[in-house]
Protein backbone atom coordinates (compact mmCIF):
# COMPACT_ATOMS: atom_id res chain seq x y z
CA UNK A 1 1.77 -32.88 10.37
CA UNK A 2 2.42 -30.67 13.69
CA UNK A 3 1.55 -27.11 12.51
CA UNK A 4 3.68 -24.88 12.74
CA UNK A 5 2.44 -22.61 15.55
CA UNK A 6 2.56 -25.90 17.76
CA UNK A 7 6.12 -26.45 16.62
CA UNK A 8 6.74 -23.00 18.20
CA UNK A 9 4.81 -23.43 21.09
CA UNK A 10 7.17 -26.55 21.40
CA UNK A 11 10.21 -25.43 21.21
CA UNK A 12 9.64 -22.22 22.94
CA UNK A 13 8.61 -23.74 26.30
CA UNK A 14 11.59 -26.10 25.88
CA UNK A 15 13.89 -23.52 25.01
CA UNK A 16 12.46 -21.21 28.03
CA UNK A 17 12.49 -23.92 30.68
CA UNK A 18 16.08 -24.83 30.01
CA UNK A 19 17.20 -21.70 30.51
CA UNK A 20 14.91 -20.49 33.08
CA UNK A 21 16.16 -23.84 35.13
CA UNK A 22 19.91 -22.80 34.33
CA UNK A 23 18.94 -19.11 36.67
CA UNK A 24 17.18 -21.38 38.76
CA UNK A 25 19.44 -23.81 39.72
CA UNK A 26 22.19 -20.77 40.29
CA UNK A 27 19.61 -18.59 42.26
CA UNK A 28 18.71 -21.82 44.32
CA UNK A 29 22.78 -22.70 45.05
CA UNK A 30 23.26 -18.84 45.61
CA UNK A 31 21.07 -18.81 48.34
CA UNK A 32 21.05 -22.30 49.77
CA UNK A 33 17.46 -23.08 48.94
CA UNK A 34 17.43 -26.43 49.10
CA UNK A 35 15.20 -29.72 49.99
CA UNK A 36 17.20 -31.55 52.43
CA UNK A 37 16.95 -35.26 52.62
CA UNK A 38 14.76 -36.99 55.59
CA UNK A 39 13.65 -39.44 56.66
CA UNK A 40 10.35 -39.67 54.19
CA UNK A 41 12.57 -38.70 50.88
CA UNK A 42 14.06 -40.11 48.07
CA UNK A 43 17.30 -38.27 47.95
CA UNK A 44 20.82 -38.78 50.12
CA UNK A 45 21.66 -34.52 49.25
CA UNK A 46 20.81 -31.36 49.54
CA UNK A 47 18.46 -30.32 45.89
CA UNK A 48 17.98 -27.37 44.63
CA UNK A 49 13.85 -26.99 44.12
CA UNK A 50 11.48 -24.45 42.96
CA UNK A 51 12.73 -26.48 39.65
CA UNK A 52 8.98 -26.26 38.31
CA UNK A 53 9.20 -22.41 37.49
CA UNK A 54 10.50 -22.81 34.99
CA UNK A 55 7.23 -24.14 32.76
CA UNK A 56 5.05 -22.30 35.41
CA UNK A 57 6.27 -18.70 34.45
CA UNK A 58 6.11 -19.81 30.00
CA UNK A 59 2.60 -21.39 30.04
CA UNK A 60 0.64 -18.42 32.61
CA UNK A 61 2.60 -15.69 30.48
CA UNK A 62 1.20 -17.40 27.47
CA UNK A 63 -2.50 -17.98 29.12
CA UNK A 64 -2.54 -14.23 30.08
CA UNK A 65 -1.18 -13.17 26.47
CA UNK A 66 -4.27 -14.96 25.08
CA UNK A 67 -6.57 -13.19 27.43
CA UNK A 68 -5.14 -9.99 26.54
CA UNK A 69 -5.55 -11.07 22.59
CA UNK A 70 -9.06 -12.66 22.72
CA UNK A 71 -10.52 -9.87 25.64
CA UNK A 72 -11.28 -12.46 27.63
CA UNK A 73 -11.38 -15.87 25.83
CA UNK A 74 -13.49 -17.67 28.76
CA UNK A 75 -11.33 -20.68 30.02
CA UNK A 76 -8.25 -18.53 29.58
CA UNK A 77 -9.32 -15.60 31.60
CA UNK A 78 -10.23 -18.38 34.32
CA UNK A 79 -7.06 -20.61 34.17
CA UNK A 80 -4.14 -18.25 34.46
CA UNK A 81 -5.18 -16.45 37.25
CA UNK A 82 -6.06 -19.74 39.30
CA UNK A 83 -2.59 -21.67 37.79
CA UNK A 84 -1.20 -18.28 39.45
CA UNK A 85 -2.36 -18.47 42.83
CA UNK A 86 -1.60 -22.13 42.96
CA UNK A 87 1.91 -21.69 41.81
CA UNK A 88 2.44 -18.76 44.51
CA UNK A 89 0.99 -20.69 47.24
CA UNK A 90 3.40 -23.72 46.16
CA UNK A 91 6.35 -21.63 45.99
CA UNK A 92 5.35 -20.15 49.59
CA UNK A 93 5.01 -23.97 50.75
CA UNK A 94 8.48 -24.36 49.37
CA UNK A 95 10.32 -21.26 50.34
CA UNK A 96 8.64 -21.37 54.12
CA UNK A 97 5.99 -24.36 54.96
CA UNK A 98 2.34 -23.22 55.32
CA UNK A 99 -0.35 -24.88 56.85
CA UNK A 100 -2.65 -27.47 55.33
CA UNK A 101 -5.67 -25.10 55.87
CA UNK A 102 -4.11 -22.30 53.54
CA UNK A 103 -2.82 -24.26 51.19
CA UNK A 104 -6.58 -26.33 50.22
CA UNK A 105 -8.16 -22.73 50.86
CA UNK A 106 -6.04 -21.44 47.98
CA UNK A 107 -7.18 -24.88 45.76
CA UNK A 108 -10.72 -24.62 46.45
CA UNK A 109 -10.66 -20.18 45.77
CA UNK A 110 -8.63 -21.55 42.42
CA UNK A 111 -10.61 -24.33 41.48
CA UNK A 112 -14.00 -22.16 41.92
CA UNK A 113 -12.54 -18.94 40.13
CA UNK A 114 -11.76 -21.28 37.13
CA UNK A 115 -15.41 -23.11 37.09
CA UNK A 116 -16.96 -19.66 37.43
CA UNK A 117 -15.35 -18.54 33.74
CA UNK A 118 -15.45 -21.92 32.46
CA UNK A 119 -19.25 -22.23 32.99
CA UNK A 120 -20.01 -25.89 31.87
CA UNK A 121 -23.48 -25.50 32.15
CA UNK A 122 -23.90 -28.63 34.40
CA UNK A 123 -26.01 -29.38 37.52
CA UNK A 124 -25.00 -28.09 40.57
CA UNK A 125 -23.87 -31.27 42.02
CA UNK A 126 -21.69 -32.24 39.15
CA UNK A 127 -19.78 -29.18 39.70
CA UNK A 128 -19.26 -29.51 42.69
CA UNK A 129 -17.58 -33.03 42.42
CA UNK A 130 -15.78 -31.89 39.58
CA UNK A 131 -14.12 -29.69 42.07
CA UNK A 132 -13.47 -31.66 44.23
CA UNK A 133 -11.83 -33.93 42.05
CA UNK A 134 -9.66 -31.45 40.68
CA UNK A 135 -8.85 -30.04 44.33
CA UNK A 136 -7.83 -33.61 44.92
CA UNK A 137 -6.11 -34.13 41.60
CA UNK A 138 -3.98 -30.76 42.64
CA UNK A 139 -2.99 -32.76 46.11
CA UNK A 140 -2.48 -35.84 44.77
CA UNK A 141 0.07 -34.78 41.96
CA UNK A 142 2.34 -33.24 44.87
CA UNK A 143 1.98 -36.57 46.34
CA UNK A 144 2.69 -38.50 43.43
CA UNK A 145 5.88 -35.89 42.74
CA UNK A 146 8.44 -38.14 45.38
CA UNK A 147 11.15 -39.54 42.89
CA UNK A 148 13.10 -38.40 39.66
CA UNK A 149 11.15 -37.44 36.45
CA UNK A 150 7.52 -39.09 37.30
CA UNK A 151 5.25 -36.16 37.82
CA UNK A 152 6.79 -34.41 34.32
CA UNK A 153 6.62 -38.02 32.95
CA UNK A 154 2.91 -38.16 33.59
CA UNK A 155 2.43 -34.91 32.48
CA UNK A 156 4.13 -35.39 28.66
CA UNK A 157 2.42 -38.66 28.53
CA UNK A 158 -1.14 -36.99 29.03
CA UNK A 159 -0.58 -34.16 26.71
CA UNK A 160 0.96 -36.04 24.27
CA UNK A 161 -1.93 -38.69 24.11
CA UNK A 162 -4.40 -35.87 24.04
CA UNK A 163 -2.69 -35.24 21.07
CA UNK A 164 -2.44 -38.27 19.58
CA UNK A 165 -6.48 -39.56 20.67
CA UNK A 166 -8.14 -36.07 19.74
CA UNK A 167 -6.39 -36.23 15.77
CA UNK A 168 -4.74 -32.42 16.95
CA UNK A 169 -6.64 -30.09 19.31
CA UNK A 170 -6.28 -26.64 17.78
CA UNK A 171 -6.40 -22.84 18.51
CA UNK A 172 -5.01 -21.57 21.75
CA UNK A 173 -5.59 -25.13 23.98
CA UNK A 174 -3.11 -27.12 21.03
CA UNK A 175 -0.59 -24.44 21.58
CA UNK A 176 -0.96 -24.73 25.84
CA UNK A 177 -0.85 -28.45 25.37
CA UNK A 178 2.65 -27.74 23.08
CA UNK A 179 3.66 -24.99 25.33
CA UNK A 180 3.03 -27.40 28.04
CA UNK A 181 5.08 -30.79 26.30
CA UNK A 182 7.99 -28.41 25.77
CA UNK A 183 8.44 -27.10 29.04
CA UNK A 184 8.06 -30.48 30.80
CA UNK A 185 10.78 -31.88 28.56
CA UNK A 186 13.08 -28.36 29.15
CA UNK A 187 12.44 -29.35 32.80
CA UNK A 188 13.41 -33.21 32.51
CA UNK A 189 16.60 -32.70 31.13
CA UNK A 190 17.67 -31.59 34.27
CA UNK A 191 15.01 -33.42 36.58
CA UNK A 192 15.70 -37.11 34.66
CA UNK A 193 17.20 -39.54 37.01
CA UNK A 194 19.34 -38.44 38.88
CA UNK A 195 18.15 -35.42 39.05
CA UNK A 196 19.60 -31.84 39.18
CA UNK A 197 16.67 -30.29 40.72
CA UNK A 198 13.04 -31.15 41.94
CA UNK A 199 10.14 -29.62 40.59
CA UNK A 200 8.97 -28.47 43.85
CA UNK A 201 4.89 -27.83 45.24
CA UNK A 202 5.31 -24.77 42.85
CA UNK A 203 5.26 -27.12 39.97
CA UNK A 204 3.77 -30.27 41.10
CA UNK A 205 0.30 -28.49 42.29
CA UNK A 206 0.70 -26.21 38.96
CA UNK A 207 0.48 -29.69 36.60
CA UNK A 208 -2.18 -31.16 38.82
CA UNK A 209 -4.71 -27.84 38.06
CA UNK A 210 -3.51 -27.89 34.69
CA UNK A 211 -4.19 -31.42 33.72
CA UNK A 212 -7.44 -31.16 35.45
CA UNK A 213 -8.69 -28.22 34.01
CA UNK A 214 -7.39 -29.82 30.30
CA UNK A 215 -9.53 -33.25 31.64
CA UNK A 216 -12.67 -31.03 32.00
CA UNK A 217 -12.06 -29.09 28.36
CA UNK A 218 -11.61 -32.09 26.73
CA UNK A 219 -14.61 -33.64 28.12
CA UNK A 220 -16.62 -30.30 28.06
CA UNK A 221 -16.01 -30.08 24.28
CA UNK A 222 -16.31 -33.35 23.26
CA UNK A 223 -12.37 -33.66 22.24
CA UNK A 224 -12.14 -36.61 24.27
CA UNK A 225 -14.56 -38.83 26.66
CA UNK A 226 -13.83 -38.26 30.07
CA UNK A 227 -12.99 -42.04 30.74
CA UNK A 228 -10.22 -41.58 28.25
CA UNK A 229 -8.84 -38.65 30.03
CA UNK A 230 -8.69 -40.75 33.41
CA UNK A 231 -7.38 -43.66 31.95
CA UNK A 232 -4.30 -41.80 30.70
CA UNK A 233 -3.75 -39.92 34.61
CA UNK A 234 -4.72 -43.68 35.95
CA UNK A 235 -1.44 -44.33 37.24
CA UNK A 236 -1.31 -41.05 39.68
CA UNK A 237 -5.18 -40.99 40.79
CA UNK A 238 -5.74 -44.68 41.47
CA UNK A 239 -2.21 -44.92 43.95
CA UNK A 240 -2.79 -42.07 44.94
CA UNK A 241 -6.27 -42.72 46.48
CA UNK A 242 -5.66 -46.20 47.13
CA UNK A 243 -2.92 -45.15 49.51
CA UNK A 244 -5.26 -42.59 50.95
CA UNK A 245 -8.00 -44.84 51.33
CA UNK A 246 -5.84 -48.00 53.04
CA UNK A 247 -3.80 -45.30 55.51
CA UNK A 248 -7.41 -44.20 56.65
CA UNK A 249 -9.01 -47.26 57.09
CA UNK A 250 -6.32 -48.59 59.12
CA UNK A 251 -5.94 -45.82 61.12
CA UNK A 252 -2.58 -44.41 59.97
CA UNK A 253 -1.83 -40.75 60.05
CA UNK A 254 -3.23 -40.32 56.51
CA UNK A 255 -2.33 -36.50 56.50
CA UNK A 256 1.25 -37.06 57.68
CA UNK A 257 4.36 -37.41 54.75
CA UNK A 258 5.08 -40.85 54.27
CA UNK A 259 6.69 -43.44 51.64
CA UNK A 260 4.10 -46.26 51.13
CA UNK A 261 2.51 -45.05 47.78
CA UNK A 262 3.13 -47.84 44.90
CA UNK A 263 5.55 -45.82 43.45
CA UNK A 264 7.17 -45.38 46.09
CA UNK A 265 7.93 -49.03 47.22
CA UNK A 266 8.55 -49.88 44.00
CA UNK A 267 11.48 -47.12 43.69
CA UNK A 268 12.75 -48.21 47.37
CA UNK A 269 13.21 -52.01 45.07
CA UNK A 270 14.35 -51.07 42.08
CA UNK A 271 15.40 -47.08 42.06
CA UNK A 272 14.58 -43.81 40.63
CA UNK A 273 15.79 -44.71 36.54
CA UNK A 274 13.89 -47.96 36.96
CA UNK A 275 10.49 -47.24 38.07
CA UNK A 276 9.79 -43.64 36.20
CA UNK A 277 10.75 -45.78 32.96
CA UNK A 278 8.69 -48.51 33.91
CA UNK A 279 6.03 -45.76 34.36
CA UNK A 280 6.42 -44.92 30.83
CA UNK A 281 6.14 -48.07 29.08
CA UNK A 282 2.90 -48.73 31.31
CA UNK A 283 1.23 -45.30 30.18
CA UNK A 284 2.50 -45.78 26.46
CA UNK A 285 1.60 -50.08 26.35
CA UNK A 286 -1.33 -50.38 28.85
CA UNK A 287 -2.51 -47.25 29.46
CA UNK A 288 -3.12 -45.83 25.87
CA UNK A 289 -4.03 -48.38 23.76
CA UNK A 290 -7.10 -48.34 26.48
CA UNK A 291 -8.13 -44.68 26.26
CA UNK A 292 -7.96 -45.33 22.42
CA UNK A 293 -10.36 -48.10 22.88
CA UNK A 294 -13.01 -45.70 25.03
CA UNK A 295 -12.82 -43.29 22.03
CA UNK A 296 -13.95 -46.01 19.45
CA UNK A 297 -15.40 -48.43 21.62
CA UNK A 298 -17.37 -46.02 23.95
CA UNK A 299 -20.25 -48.53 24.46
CA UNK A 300 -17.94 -50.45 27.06
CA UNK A 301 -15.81 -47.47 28.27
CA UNK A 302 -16.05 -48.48 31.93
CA UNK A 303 -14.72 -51.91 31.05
CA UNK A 304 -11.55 -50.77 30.08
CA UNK A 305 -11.00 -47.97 32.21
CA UNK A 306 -11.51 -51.37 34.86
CA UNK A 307 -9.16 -53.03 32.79
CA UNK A 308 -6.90 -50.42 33.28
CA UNK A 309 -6.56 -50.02 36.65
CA UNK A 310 -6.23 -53.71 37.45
CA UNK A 311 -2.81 -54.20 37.42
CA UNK A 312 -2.02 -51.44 39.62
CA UNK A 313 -4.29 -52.33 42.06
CA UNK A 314 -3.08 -55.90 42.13
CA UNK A 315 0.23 -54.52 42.47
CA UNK A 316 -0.59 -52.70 44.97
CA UNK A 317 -2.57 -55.33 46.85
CA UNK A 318 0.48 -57.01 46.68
């Protein structure tokens, strides 16, 4: 049974993001702020964005609360304040474009301010590829955010499995993880294909912090092998770095926009509705019967996390 401080978390992040998108949407039509379409996107009209404010502003009020509660309650006191600057440097990048050079400065002064508080103890060399991995994981998930509903789809699927593998995570990170399914869906009702309004870099480099940061916690504390965690963000990280790694190696202009991630060519096939419920079934069939098997078969965990890659990469192959 869900108790019933996660049932609040839940429905107040749902409740807040569908009415925080409601101003949104009206404060975006008010003063034109729109993506247009181009010749890289997925839509044929103007959209409003900035659509992923409204689960940004819910979850760091709720992060900062618990700071303010706890006097400093470690991982708290060094998420909100890096989920901030990420969020503000996304809405910049949306409002008025910045440079690629500001924008992974802010990830890597956000990424380091939140290992400094969360202190995992580790070698130095295992930090620093865990930040690099989640400065990546931060890129990537604006990468991955290029049609209706997959980046919040991704993101309920995660939590949600977290949920569901770890028996309940309690205390303040099983009401973020709550705070976080409710806002995502608050957001989806209006971002489901076709969608009303597009998360924007505000909210797509927001989740990928956030689900990295919840990757390392869960691994940190033993809530959930790390092989579990990446099997169940599997479908963003491998196509997004198999895209990377082909547009590089055959000399593309890897740090250009473009439309050749899996997704992508999948969606130009079959559409929007199509592939983001496709996406579903494969993280609900595929994707998490796996990460259950790494938490009771851990002897073999790199076998399935193989396993679970392999047909995306022979999709994309093909």
């Amino acid at each position: 049974m869900v108790p019933t401080a996660a049932l609040i978390a839940l429905f107040a992040g749902f409740l807040s993001a569908v009415v925080l998108e409601v101003l949104i949407i009206r404060w975006a039509q008010r003063f034109r702020l729109y993506a247009l379409p181009n010749a890289r996107s997925f839509h044929d009209v103007p959209t409003p964005s900035m659509g992923g404010l409204a689960f940004v502003v819910p979850i760091v009020a709720y992060l900062a609360a618990v700071d303010v509660a706890h006097d400093g309650a470690g991982v708290a006191l060094g998420l909100w304040p890096a989920l901030t600057l990420v969020a503000v440097i996304g809405l910049w990048d949306d409002l008025s474009e910045l440079s690629a050079k500001v924008r992974f400065s802010c990830h890597w002064i956000a990424v380091a301010w939140l290992l400094w508080y969360v202190d995992p103890a580790w070698h130095w060399a295992v930090v620093g590829a865990v930040a690099l991995a989640i400065v990546w994981h931060i890129n990537l998930f604006n990468f991955m955010d290029g049609i209706d509903g997959i980046a919040a789809v991704q993101c309920l699927l995660f939590c949600l499995s977290v949920q569901v593998l770890s028996g309940g995570v309690f205390g303040w990170q099983g009401d973020l993880l709550w705070l976080t399914i409710g806002g995502t869906l608050g957001f989806l009702v209006y971002n489901w294909p076709p969608a009303r309004v597009f998360m924007g870099d505000v909210g797509s480099g927001f989740l990928g912090l956030l689900l990295g940061l919840l990757t390392v916690e869960m691994w940190r504390s033993e809530t959930l092998p790390l092989i579990a965690c990446l099997i169940l963000l599997a479908g963003f990280w491998f196509d997004a770095t198999y895209t990377l790694c082909v547009r590089m190696m055959t000399g593309q202009a890897f740090t250009e926009a473009h439309r050749s991630h899996l997704y992508q060519l999948v969606a130009e096939r079959q559409g929007h509705l199509w592939t983001t419920v496709a996406y579903i079934v494969f993280g609900i069939a595929w994707l998490l019967p796996l990460a259950w098997l790494v938490v009771h078969f851990p002897a073999v965990s790199l076998l399935w996390l193989l396993i679970a890659v392999l047909p995306l990469a022979m999709l994309a192959v093909y």
